[in-house]
N, C-alpha and C. Protein backbone atom coordinates (compact mmCIF):
# COMPACT_ATOMS: atom_id res chain seq x y z
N UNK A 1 -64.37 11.38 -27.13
CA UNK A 1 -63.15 10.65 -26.92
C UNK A 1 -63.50 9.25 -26.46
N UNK A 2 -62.42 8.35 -27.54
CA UNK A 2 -63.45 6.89 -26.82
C UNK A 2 -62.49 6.13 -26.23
N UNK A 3 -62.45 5.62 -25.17
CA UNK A 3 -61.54 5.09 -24.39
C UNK A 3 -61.59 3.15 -24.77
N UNK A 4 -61.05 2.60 -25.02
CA UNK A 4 -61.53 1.32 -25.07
C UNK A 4 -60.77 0.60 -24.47
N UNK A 5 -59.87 0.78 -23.37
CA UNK A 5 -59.13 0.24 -22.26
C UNK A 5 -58.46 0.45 -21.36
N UNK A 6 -57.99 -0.36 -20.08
CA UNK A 6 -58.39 0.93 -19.11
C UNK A 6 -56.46 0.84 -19.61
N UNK A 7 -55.84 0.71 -19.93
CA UNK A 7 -54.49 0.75 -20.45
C UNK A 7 -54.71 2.60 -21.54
N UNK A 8 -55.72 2.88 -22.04
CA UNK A 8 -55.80 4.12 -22.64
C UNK A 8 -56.54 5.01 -21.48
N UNK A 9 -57.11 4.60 -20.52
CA UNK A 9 -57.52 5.34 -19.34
C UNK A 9 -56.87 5.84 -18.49
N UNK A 10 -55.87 4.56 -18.22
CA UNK A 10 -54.27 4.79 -17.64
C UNK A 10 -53.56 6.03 -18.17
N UNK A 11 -53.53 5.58 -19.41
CA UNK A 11 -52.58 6.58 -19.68
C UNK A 11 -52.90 8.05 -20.29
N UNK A 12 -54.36 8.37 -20.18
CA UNK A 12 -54.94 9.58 -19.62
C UNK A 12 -55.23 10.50 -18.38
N UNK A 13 -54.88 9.56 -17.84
CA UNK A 13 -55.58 10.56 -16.13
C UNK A 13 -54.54 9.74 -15.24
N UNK A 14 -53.24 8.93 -15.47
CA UNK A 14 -52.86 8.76 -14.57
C UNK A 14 -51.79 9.92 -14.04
N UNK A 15 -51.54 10.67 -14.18
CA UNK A 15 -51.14 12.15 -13.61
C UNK A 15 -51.65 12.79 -12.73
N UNK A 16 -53.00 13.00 -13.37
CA UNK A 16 -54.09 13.87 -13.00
C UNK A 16 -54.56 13.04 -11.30
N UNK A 17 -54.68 11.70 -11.53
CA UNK A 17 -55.17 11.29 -10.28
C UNK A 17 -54.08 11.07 -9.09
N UNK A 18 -52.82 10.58 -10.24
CA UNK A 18 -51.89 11.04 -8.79
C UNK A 18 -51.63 12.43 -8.23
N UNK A 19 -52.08 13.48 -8.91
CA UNK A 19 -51.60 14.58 -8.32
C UNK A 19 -52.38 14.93 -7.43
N UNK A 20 -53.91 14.30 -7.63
CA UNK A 20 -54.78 14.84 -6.41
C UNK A 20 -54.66 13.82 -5.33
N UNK A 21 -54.54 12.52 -5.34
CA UNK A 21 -54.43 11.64 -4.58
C UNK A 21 -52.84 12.50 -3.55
N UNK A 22 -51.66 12.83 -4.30
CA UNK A 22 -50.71 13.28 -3.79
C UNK A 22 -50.90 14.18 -2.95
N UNK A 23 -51.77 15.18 -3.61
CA UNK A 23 -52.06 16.72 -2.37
C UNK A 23 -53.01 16.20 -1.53
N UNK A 24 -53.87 15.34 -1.40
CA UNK A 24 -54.43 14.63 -0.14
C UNK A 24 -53.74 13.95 0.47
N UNK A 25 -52.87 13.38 0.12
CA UNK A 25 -52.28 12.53 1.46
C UNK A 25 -50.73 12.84 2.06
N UNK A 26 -50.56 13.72 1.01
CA UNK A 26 -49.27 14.62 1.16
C UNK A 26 -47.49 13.52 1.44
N UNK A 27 -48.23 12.07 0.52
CA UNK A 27 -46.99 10.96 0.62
C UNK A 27 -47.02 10.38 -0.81
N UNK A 28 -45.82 11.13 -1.35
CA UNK A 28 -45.59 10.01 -2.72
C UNK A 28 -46.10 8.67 -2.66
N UNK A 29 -44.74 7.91 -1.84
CA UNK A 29 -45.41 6.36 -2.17
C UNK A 29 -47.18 6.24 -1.19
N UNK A 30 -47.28 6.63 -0.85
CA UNK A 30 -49.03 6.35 -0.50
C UNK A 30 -50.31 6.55 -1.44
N UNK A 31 -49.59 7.85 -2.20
CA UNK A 31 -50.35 8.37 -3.14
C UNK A 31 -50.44 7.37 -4.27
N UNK A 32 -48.58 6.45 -4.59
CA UNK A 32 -48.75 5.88 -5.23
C UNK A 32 -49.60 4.26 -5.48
N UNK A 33 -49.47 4.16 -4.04
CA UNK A 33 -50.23 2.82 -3.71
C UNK A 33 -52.23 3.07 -3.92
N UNK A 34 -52.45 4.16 -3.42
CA UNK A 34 -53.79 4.33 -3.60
C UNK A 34 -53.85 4.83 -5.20
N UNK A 35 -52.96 5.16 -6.28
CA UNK A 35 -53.01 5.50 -7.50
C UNK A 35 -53.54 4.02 -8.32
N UNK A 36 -52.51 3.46 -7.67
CA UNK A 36 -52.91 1.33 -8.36
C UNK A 36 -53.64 1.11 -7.89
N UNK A 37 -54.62 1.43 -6.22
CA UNK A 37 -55.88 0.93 -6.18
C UNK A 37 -56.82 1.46 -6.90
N UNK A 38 -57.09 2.65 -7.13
CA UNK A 38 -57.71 3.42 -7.98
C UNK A 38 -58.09 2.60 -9.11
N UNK A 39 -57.07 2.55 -9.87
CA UNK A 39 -57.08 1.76 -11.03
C UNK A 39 -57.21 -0.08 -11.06
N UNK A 40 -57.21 -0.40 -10.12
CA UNK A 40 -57.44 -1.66 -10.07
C UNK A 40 -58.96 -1.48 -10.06
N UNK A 41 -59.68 -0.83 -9.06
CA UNK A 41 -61.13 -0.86 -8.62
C UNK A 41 -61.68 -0.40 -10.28
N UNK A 42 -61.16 0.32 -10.98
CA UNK A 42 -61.21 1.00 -12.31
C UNK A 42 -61.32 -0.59 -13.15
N UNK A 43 -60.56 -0.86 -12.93
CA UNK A 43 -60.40 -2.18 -13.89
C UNK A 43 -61.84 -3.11 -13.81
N UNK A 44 -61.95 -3.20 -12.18
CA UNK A 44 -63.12 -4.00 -12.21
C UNK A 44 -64.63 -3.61 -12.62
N UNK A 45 -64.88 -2.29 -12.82
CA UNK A 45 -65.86 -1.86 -12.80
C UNK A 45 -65.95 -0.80 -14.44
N UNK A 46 -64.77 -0.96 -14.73
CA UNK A 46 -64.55 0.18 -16.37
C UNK A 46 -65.97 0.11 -17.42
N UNK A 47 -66.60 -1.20 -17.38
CA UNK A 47 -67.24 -1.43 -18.18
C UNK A 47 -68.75 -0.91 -18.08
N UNK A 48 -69.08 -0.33 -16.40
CA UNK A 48 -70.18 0.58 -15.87
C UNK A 48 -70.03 1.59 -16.16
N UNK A 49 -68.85 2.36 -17.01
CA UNK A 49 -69.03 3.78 -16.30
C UNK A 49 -68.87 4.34 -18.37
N UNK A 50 -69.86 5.58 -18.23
CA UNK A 50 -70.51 6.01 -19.37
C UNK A 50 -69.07 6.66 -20.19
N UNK A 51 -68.88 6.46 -21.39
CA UNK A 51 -67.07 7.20 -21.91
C UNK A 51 -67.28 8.17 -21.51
N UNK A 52 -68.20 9.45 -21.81
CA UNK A 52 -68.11 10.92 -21.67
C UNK A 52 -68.38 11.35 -19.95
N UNK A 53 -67.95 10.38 -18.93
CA UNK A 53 -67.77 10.74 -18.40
C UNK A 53 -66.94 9.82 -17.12
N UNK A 54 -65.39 9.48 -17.89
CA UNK A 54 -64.43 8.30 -17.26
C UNK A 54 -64.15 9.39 -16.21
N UNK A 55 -63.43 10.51 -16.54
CA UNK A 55 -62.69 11.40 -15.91
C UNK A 55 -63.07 11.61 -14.17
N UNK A 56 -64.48 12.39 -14.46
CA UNK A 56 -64.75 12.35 -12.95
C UNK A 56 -65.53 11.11 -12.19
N UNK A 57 -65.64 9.96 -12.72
CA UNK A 57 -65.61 8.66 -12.35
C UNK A 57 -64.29 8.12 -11.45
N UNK A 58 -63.17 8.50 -11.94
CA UNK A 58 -61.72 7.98 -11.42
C UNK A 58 -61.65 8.72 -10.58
N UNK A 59 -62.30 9.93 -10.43
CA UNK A 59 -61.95 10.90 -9.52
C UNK A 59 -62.69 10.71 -7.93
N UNK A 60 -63.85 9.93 -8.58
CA UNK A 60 -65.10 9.93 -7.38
C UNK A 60 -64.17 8.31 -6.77
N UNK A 61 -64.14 6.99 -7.75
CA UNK A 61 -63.56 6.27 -7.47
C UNK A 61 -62.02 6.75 -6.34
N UNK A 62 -61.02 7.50 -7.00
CA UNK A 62 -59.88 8.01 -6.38
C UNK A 62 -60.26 8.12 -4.67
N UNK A 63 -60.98 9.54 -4.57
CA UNK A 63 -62.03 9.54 -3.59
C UNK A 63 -62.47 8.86 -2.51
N UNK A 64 -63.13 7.54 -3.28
CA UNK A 64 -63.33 6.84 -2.34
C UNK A 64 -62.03 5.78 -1.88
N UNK A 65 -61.00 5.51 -2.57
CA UNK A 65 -60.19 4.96 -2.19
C UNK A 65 -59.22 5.37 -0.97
N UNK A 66 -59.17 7.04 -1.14
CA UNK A 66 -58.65 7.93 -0.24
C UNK A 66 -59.47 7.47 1.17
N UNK A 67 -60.59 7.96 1.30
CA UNK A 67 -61.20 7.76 2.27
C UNK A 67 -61.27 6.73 3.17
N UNK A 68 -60.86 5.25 2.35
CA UNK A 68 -60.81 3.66 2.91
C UNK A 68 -59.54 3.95 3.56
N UNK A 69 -58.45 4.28 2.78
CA UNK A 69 -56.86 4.49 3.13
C UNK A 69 -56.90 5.61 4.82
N UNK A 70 -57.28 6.38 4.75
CA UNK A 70 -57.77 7.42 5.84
C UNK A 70 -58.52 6.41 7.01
N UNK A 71 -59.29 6.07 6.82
CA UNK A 71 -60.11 5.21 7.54
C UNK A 71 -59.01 3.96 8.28
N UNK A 72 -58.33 3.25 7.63
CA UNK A 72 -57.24 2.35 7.92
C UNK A 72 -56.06 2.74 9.08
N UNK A 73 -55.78 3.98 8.56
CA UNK A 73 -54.40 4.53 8.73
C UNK A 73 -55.10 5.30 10.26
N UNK A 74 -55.89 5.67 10.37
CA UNK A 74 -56.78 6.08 11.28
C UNK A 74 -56.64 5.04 12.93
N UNK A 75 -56.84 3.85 12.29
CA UNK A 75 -56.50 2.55 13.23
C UNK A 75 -54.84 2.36 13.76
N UNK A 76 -53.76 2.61 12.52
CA UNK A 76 -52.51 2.51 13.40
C UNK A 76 -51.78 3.77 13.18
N UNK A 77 -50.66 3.90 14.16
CA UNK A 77 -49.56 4.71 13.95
C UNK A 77 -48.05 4.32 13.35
N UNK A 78 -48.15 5.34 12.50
CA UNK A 78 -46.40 5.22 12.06
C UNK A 78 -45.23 5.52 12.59
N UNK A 79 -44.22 5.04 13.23
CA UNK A 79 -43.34 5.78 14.34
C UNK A 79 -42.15 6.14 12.96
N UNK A 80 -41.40 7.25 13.07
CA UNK A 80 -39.90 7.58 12.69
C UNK A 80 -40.25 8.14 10.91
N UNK A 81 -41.25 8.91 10.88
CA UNK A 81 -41.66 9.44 9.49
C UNK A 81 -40.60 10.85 9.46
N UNK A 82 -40.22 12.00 10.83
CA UNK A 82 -39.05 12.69 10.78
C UNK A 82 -38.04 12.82 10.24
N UNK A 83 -37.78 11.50 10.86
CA UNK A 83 -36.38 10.80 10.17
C UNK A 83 -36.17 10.87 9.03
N UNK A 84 -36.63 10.54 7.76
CA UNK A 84 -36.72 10.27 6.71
C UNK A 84 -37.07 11.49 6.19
N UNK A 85 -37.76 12.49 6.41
CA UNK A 85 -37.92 13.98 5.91
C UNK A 85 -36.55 15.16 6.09
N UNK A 86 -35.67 14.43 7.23
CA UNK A 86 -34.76 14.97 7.04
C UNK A 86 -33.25 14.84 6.68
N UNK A 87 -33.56 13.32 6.41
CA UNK A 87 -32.19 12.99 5.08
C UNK A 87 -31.88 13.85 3.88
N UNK A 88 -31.15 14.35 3.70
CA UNK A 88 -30.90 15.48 2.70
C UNK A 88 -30.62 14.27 1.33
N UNK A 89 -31.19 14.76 0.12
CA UNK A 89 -31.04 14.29 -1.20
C UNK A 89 -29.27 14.78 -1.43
N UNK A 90 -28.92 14.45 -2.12
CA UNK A 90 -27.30 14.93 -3.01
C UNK A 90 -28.09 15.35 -3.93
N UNK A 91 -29.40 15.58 -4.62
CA UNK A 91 -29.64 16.17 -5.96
C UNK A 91 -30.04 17.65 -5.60
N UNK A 92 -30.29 18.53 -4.61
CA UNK A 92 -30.81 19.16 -3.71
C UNK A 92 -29.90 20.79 -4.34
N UNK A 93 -30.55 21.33 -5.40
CA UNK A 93 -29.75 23.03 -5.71
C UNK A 93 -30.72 23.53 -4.54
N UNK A 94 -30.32 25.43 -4.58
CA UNK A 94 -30.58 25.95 -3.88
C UNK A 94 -32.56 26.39 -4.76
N UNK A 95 -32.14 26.29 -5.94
CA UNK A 95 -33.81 26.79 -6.51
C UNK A 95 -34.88 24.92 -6.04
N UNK A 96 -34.07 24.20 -6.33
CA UNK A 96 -34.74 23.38 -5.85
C UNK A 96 -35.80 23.19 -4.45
N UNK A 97 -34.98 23.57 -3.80
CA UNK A 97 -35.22 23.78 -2.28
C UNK A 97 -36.26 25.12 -1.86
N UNK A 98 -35.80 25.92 -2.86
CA UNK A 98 -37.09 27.05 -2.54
C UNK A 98 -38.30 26.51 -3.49
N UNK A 99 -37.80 26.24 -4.29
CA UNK A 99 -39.68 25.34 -4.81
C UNK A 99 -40.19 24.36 -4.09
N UNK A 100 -39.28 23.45 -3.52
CA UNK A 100 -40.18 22.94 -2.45
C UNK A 100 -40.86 23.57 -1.15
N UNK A 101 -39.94 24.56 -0.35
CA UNK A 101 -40.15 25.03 0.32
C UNK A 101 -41.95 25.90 -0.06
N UNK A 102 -41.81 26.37 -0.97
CA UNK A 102 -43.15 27.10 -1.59
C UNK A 102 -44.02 26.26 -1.80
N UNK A 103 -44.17 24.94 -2.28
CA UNK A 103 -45.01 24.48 -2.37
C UNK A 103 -45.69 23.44 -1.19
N UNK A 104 -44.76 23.67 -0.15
CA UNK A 104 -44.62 22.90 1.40
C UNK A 104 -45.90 24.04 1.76
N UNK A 105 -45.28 25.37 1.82
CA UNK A 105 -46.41 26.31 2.56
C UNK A 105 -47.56 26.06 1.60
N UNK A 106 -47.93 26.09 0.03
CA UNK A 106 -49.06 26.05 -0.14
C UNK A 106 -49.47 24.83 0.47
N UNK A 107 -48.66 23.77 0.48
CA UNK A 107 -49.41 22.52 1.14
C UNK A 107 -49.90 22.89 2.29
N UNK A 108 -49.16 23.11 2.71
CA UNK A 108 -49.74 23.39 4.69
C UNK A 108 -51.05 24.61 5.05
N UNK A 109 -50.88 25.15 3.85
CA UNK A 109 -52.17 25.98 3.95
C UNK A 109 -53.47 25.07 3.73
N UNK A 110 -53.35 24.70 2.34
CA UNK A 110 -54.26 23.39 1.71
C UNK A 110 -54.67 22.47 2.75
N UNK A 111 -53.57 22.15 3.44
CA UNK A 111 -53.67 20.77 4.69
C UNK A 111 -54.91 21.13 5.76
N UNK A 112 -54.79 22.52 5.99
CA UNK A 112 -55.47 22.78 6.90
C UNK A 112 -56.27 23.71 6.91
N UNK A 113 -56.89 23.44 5.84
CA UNK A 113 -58.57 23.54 5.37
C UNK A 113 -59.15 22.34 6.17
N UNK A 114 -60.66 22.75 6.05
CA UNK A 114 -61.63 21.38 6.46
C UNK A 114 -61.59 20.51 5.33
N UNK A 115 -61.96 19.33 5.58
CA UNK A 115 -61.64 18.34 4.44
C UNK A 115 -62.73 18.50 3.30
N UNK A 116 -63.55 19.14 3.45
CA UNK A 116 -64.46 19.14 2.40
C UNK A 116 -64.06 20.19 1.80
N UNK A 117 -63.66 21.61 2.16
CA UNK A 117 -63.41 22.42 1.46
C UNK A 117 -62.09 22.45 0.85
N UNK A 118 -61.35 21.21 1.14
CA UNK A 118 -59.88 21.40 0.68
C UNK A 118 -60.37 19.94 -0.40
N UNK A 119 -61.33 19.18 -0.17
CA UNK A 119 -61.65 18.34 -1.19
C UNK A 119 -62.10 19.15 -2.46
N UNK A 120 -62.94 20.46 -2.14
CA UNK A 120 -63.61 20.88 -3.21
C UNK A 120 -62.59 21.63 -3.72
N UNK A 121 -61.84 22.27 -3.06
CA UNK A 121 -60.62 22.88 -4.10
C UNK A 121 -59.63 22.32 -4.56
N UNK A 122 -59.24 21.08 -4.12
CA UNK A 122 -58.82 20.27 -5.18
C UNK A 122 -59.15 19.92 -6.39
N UNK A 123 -60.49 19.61 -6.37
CA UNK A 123 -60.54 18.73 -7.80
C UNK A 123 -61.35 19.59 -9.00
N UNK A 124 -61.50 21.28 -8.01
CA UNK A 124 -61.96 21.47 -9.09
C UNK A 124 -60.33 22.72 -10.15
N UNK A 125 -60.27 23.36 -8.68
CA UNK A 125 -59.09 24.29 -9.62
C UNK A 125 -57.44 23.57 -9.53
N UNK A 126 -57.44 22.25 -8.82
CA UNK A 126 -56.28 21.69 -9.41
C UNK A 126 -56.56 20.49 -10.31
N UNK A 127 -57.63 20.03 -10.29
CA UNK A 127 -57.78 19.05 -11.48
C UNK A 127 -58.81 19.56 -12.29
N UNK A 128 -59.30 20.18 -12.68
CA UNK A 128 -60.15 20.87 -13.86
C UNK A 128 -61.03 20.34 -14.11
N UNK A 129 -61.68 19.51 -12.75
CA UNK A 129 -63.09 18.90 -13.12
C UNK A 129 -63.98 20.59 -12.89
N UNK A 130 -65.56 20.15 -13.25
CA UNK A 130 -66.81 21.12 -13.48
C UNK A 130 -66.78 21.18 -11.63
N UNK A 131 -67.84 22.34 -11.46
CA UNK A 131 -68.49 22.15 -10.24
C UNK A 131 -69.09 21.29 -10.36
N UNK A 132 -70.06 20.94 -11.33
CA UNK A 132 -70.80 20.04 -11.00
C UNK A 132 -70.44 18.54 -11.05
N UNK A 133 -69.47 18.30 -11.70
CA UNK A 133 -68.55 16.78 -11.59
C UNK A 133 -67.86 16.91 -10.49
N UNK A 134 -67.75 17.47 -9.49
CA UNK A 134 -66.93 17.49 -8.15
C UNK A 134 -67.75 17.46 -7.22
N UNK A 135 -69.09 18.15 -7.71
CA UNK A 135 -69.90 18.22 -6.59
C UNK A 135 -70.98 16.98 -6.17
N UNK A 136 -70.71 15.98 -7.70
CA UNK A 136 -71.15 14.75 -7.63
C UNK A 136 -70.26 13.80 -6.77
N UNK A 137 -68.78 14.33 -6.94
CA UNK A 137 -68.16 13.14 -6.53
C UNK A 137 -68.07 13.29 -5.14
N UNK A 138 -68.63 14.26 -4.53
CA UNK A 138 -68.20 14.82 -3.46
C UNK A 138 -69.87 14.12 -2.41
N UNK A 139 -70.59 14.08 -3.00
CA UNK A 139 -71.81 13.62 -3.21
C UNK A 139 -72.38 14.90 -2.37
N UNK A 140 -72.69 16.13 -2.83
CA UNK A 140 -73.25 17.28 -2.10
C UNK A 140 -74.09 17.92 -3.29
N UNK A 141 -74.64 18.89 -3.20
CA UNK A 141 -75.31 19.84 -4.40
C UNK A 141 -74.60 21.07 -4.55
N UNK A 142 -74.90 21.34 -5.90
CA UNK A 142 -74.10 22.13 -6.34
C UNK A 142 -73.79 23.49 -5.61
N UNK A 143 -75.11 24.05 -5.18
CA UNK A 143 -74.70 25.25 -4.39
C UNK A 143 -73.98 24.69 -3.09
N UNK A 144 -74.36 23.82 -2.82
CA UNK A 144 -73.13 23.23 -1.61
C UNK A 144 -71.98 23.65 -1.58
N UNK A 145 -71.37 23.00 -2.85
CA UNK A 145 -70.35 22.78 -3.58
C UNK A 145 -69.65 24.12 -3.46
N UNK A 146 -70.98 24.67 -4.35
CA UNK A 146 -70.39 26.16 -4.22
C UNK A 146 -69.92 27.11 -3.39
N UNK A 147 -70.36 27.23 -2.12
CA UNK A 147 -70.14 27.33 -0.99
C UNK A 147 -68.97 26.84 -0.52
N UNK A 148 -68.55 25.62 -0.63
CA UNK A 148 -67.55 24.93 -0.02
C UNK A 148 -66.37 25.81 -0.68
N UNK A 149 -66.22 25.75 -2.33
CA UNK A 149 -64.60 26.21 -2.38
C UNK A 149 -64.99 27.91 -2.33
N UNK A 150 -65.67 28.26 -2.11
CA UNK A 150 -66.38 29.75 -1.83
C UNK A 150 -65.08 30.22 -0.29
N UNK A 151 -65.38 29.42 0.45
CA UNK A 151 -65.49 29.30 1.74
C UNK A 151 -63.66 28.71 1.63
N UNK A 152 -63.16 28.26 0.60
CA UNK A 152 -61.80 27.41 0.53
C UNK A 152 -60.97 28.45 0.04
N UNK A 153 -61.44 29.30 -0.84
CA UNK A 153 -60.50 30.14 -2.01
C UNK A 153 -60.05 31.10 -0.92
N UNK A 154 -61.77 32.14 0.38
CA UNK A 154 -61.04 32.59 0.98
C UNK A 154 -60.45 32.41 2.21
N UNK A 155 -60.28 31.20 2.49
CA UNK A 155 -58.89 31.19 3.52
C UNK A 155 -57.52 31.23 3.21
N UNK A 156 -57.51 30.87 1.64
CA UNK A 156 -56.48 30.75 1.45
C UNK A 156 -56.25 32.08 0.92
N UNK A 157 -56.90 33.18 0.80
CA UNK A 157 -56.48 34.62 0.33
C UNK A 157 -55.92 35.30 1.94
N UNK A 158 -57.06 35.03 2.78
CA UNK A 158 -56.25 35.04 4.21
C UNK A 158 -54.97 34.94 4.91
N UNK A 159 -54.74 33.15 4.15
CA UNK A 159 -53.09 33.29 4.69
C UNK A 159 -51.99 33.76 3.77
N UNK A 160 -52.86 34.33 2.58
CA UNK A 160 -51.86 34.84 1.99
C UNK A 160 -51.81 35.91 2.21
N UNK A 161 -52.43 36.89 2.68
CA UNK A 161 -52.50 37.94 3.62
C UNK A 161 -51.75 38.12 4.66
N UNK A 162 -51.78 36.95 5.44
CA UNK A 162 -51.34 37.10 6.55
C UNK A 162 -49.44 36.61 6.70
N UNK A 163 -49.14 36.03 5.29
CA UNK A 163 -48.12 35.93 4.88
C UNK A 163 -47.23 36.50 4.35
N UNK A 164 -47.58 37.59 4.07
CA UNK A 164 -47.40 38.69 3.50
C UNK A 164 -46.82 40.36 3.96
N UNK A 165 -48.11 39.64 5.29
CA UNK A 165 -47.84 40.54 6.41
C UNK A 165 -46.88 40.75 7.05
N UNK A 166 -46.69 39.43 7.18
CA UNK A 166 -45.44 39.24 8.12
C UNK A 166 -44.09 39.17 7.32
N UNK A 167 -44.21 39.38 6.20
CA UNK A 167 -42.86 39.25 5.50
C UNK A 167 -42.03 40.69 5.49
C-alpha cells in the first residue's frame, strides 16, 4: 500500500489514532487536539518513515505526543470539569445512555490498569497493531510486551468477575 501524502495517511488512520489517543486520555476535544499534533509532527517527518510501516509509526509518534500532553497537564489543574459531565444532552435515549454507561465501566476498568499495561492493551487488541509493532512503540521487548498485556487481559477478566459477582 503506497501512501504518497500525508492527506492519504490522514485519511487512513485518522480514526484509528483518535480512538486510541481517545481511550488514553478519556477527553474528546483533548484527544482531538493531540490527534492534529500527531499529524502535524507526521507532516514534518512523513518523508523518514518506511511505507510498509506508516501505521505503527503514527502510533509510536501518537504515543509520544500523549506522553508530552501528560507531562504538561501534569504541571496545571483544571477546576469545574463535573460541571460539564453533568449537563444532560437533549439527544440522550434510554439505549443511548446504557451504551455509554457500558463503555464508562470498560473505561474505568482500562483507566486503572498501570500505564504500560493499559498502553499494551490498547494498541494491540484495540488497534490491531502486531506485538511486535507495539512492543516497538512501547520501546520494550517482545516478551516484555508479552507479559505486559498477559498481565492486562487478566485484570480485566478479574473485574469482570468481580462484576458479575456482584450483580
Amino acid at each position: 500500500m503506497k501512501a504518497n501524502s500525508l492527506d492519504e495517511v490522514y485519511q487512513l488512520y485518522v480514526i484509528d489514532i483518535y480512538r486510541y489517543l481517545r481511550s488514553l486520555c478519556q477527553d474528546h476535544h483533548a484527544a482531538e487536539d493531540l490527534m492534529q499534533e500527531t499529524f502535524y509532527r507526521a507532516y514534518l517527518y512523513l518523508e523518514d518513515c518506511r511505507e510498509d510501516k506508516i501505521k505503527p509509526w503514527l502510533f509510536r509518534v501518537a504515543y509520544h505526543v500523549f506522553v508530552d500532553y501528560t507531562r504538561k497537564e501534569s504541571r496545571s489543574v483544571v477546576q469545574g470539569e463535573a460541571f460539564f459531565r453533568t449537563i444532560a444532552h437533549p439527544d440522550n435515549t434510554e439505549e443511548t445512555l446504557l451504551r455509554q454507561e457500558e463503555w464508562e465501566q470498560i473505561n474505568l476498568v482500562i483507566a486503572g490498569l498501570p500505564e504500560n499495561q493499559r498502553h499494551a492493551l490498547l494498541l494491540h487488541d484495540f488497534h490491531g497493531l502486531t506485538y511486535q509493532e507495539a512492543a516497538g512503540i512501547l520501546n520494550v521487548g517482545l516478551s516484555q510486551y508479552k507479559i505486559l498485556i498477559f498481565r492486562a487481559r487478566q485484570k480485566l477478566r478479574e473485574a469482570k468477575r468481580r462484576r458479575n459477582a456482584n450483580e
